[in-house]
C-alpha atoms as a PDB file:
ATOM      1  CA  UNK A   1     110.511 114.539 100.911  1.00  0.00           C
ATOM      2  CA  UNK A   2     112.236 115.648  97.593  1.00  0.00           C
ATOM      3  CA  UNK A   3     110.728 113.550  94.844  1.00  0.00           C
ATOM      4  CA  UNK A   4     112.485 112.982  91.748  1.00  0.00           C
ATOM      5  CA  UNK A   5     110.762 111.194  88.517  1.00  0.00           C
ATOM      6  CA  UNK A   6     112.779 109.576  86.009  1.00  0.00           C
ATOM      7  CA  UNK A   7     111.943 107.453  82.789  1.00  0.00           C
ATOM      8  CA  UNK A   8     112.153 103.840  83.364  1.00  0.00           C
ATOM      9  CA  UNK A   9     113.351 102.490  80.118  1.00  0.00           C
ATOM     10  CA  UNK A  10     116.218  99.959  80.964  1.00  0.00           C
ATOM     11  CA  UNK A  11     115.637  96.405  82.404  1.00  0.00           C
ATOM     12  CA  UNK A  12     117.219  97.240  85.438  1.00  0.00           C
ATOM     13  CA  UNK A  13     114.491 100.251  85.294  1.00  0.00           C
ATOM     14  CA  UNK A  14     112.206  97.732  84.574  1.00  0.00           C
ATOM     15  CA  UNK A  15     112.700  95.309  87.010  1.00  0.00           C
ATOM     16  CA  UNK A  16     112.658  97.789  89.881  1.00  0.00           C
ATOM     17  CA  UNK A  17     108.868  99.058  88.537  1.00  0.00           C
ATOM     18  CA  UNK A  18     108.047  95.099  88.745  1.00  0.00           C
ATOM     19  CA  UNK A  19     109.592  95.184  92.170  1.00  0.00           C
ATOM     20  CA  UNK A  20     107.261  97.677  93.351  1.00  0.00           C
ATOM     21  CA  UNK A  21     104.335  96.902  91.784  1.00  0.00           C
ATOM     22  CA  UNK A  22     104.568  93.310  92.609  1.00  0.00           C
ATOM     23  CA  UNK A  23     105.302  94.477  96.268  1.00  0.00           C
ATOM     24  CA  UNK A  24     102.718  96.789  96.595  1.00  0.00           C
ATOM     25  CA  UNK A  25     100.100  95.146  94.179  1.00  0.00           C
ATOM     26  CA  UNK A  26     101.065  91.641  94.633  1.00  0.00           C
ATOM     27  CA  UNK A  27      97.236  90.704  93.203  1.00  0.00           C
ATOM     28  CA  UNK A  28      98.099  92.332  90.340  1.00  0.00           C
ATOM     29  CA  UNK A  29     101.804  91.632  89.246  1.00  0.00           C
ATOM     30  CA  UNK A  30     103.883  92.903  86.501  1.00  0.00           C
ATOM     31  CA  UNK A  31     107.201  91.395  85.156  1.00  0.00           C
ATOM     32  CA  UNK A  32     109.936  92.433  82.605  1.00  0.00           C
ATOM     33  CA  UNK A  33     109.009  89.827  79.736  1.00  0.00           C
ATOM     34  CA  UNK A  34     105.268  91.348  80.145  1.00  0.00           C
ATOM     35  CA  UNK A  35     106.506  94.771  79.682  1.00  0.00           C
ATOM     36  CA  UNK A  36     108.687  94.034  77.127  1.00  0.00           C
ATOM     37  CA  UNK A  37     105.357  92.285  75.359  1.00  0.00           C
ATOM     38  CA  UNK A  38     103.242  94.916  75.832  1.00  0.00           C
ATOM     39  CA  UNK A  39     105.740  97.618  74.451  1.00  0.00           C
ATOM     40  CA  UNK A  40     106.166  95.582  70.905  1.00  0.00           C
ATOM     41  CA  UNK A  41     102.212  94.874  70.902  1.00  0.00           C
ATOM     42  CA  UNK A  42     101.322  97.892  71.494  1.00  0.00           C
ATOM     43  CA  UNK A  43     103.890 100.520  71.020  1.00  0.00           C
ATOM     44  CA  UNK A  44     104.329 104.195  72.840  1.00  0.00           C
ATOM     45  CA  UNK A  45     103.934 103.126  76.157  1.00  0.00           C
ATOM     46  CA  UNK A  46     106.046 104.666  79.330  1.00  0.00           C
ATOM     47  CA  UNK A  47     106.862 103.673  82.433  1.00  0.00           C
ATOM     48  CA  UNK A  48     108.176 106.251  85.138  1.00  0.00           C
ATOM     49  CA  UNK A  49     109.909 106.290  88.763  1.00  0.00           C
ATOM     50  CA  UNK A  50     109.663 108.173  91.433  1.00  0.00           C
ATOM     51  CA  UNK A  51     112.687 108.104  93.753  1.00  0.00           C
ATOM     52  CA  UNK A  52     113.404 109.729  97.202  1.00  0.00           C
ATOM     53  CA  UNK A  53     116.126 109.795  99.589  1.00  0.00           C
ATOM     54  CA  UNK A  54     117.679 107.465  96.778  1.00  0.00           C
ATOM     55  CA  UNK A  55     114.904 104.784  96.975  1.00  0.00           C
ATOM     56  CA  UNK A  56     112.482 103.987  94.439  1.00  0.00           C
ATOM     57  CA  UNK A  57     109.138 104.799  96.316  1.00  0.00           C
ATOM     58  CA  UNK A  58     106.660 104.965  93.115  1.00  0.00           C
ATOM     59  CA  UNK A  59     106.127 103.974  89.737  1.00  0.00           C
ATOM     60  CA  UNK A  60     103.802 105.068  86.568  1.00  0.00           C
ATOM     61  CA  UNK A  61     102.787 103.338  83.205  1.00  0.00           C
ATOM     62  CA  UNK A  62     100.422 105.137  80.613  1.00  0.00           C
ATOM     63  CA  UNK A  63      99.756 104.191  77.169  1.00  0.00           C
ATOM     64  CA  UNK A  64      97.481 102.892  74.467  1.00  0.00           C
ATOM     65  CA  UNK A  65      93.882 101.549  76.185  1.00  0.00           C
ATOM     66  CA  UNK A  66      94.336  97.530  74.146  1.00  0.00           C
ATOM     67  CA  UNK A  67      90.745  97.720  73.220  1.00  0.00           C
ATOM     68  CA  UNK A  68      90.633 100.745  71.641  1.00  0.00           C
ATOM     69  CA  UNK A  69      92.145 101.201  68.468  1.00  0.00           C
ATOM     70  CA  UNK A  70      95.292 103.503  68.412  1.00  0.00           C
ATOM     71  CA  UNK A  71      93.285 107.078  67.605  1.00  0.00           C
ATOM     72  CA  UNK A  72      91.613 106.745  70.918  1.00  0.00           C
ATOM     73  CA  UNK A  73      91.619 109.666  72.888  1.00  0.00           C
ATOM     74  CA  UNK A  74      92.119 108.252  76.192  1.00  0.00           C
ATOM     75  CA  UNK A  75      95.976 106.448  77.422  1.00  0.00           C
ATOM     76  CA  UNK A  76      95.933 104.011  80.148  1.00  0.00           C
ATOM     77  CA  UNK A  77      97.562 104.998  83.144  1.00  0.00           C
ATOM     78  CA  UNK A  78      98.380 103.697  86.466  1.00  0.00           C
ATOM     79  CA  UNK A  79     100.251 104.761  89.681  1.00  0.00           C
ATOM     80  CA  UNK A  80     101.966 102.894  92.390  1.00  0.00           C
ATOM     81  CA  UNK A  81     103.214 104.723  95.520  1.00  0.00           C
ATOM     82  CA  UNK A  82     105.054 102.392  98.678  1.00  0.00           C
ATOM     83  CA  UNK A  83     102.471 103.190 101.507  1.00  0.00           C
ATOM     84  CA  UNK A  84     104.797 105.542 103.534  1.00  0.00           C
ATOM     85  CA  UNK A  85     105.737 107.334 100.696  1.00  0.00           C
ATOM     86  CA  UNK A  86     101.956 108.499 100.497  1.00  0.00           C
ATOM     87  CA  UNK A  87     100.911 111.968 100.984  1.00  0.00           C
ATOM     88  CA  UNK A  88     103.996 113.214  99.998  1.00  0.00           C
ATOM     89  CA  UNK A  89     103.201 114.295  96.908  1.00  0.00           C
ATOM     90  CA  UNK A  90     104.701 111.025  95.350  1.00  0.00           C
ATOM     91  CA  UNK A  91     100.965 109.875  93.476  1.00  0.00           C
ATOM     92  CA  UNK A  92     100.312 113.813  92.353  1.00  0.00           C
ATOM     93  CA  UNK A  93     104.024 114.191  90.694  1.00  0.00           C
ATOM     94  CA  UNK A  94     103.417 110.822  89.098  1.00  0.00           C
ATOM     95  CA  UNK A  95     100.011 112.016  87.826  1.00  0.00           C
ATOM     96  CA  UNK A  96     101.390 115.027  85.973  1.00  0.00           C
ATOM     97  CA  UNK A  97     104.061 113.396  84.323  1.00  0.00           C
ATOM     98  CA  UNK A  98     101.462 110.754  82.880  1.00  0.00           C
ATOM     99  CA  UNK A  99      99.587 113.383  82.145  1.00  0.00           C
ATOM    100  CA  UNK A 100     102.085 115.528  80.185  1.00  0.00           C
ATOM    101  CA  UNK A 101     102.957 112.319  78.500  1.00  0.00           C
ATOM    102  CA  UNK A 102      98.987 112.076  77.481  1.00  0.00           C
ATOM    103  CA  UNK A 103      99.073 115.596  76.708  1.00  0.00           C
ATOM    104  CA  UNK A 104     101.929 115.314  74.037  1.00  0.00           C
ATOM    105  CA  UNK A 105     100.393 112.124  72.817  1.00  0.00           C
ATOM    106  CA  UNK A 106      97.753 114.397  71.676  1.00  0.00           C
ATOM    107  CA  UNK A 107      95.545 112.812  74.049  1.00  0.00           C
ATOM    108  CA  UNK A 108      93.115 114.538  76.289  1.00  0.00           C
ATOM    109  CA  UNK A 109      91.907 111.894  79.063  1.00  0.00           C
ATOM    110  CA  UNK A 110      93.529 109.011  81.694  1.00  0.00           C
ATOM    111  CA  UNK A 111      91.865 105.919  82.213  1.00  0.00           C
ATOM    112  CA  UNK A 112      93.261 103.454  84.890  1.00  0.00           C
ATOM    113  CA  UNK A 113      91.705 101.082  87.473  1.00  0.00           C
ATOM    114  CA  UNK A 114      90.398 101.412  90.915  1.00  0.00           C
ATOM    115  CA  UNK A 115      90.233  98.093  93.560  1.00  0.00           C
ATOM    116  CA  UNK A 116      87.539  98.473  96.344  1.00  0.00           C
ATOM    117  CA  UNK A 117      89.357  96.634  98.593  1.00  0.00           C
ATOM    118  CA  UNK A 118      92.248  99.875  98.073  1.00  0.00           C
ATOM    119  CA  UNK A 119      90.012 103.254  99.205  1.00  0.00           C
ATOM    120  CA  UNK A 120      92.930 105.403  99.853  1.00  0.00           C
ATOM    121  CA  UNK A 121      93.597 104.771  95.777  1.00  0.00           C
ATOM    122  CA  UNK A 122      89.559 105.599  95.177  1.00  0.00           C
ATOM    123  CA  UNK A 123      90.082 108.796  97.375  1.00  0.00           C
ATOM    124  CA  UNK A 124      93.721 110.010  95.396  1.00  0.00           C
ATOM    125  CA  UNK A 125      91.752 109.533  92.376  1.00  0.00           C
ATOM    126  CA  UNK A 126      88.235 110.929  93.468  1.00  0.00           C
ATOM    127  CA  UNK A 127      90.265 113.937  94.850  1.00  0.00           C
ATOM    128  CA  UNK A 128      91.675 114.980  91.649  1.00  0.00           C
ATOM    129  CA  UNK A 129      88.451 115.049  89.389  1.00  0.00           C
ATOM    130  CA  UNK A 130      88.172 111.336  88.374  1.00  0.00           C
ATOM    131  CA  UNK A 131      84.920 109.579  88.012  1.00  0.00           C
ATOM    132  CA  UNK A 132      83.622 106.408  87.701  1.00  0.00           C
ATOM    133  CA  UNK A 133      83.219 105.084  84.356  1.00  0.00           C
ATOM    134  CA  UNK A 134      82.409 101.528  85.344  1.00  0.00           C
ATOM    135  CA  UNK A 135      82.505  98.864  87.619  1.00  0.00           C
ATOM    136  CA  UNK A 136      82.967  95.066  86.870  1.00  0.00           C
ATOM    137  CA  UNK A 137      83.849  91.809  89.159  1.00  0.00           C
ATOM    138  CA  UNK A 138      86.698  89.107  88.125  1.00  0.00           C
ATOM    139  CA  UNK A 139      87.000  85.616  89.888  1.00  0.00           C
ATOM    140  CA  UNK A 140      90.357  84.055  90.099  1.00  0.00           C
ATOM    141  CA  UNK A 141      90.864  80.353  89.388  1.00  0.00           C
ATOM    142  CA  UNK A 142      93.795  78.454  91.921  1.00  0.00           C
ATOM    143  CA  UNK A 143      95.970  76.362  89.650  1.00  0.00           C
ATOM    144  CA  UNK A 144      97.995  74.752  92.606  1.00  0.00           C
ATOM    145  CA  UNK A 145      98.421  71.358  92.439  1.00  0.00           C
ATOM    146  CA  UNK A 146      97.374  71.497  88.647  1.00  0.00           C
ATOM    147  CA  UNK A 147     100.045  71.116  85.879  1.00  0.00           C
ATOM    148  CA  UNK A 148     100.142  72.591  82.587  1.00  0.00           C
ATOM    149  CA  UNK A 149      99.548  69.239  80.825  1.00  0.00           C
ATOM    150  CA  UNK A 150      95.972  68.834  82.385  1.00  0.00           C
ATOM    151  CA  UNK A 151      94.416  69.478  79.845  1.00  0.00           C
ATOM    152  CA  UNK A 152      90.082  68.682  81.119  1.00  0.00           C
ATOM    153  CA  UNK A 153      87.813  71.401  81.405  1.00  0.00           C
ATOM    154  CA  UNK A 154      84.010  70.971  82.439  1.00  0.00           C
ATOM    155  CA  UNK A 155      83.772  71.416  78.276  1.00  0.00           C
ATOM    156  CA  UNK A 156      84.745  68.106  79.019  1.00  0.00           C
ATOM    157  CA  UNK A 157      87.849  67.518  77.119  1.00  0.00           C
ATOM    158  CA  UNK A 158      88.310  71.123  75.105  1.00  0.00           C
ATOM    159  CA  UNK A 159      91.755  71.750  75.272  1.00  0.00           C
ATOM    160  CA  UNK A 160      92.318  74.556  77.069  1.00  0.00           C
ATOM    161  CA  UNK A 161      95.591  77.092  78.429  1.00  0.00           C
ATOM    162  CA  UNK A 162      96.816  77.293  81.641  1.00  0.00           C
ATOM    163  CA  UNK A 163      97.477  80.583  83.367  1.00  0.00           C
ATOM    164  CA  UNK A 164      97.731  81.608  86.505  1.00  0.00           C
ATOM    165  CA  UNK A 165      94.833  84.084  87.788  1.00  0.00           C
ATOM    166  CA  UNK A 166      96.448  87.514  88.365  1.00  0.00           C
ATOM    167  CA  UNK A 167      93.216  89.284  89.192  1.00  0.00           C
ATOM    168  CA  UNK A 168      91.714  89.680  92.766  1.00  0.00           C
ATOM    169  CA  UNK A 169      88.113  88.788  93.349  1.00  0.00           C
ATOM    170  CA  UNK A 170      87.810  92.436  94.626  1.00  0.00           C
ATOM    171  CA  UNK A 171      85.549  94.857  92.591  1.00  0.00           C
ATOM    172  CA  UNK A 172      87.304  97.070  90.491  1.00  0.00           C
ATOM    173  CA  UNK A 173      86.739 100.606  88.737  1.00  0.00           C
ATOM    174  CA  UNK A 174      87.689 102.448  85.550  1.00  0.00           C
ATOM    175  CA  UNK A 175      88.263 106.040  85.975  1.00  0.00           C
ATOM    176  CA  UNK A 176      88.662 109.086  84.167  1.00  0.00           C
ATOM    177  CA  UNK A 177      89.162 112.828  84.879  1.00  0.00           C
ATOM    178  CA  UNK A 178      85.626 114.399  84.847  1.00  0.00           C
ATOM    179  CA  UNK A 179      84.748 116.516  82.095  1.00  0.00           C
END
């Protein structure tokens, strides 16, 4: 399998990364108008695909880690592959272009997140040198059958914003390249 990786820059790019992601990661969607956000919010960020045999079988962002201020020396970075694309070298070709893309950043480590209840990613990234950094748990909240304009809490009547939970209730890991 001949992989090629291209930027994704464009909508249509961008809406083929969603694609993926959201077909691959459906717990943990992405969409253009989110991109779009995070690229004014928080600008440098880049988004890759990998294509093979003309089909878009893998996708990479990296940039800025939100909670860190800009100077950080860690980017963000994740990596999708479509499960038969894997093993193919589709995950490691992704890896060194968000790398280089670190690398001319002037950054010198990857961060990105791990789901327990997705080994094979644990194993890619344990397999390369990543470790660990933490571990935390998220709940998820279903708003079906809910509108927007409910508006009662158990604060009792603290207004509050409706959004719909895109977070599994599986663990999940930060990693990093070990030092």
């Amino acid at each position: 399998m001949t992989t090629l990786i291209r930027p994704a820059t464009s909508d249509a790019d961008l809406g083929e990364l969603g694609a993926l992601v959201n077909a691959v990661t459906p717990d943990d969607p992405a969409s253009l108008e989110e991109m779009r956000w995070a690229d004014a919010t928080y600008p440098g960020n880049a988004r890759f695909l990998a294509t093979a045999d003309g089909r878009v079988v893998g996708a990479a962002t990296v940039g800025r880690i939100y909670f860190y201020p800009p100077e950080h020396l860690d980017l963000w970075a994740s990596i999708v592959v479509v499960p038969d694309a894997r093993r193919h070298g589709v995950g490691s070709a992704l890896l060194r272009t968000v790398s280089v893309h670190a690398a001319s950043a002037g950054k010198s480590g990857l961060q990105g997140r791990a789901w327990e209840h997705r080994p094979e990613g644990i194993a890619f990234l344990v397999h390369r040198g990543f470790h660990e950094l933490e571990r935390s748990r998220m709940v998820s909240l279903d708003l079906s059958g809910h509108s927007p304009t409910d508006r009662t809490s158990s604060l009792g009547s603290m207004p509050w914003r409706w959004r719909r939970s895109r977070t599994s209730r599986a663990a999940t890991r930060r990693w990093r390249p070990a030092t």
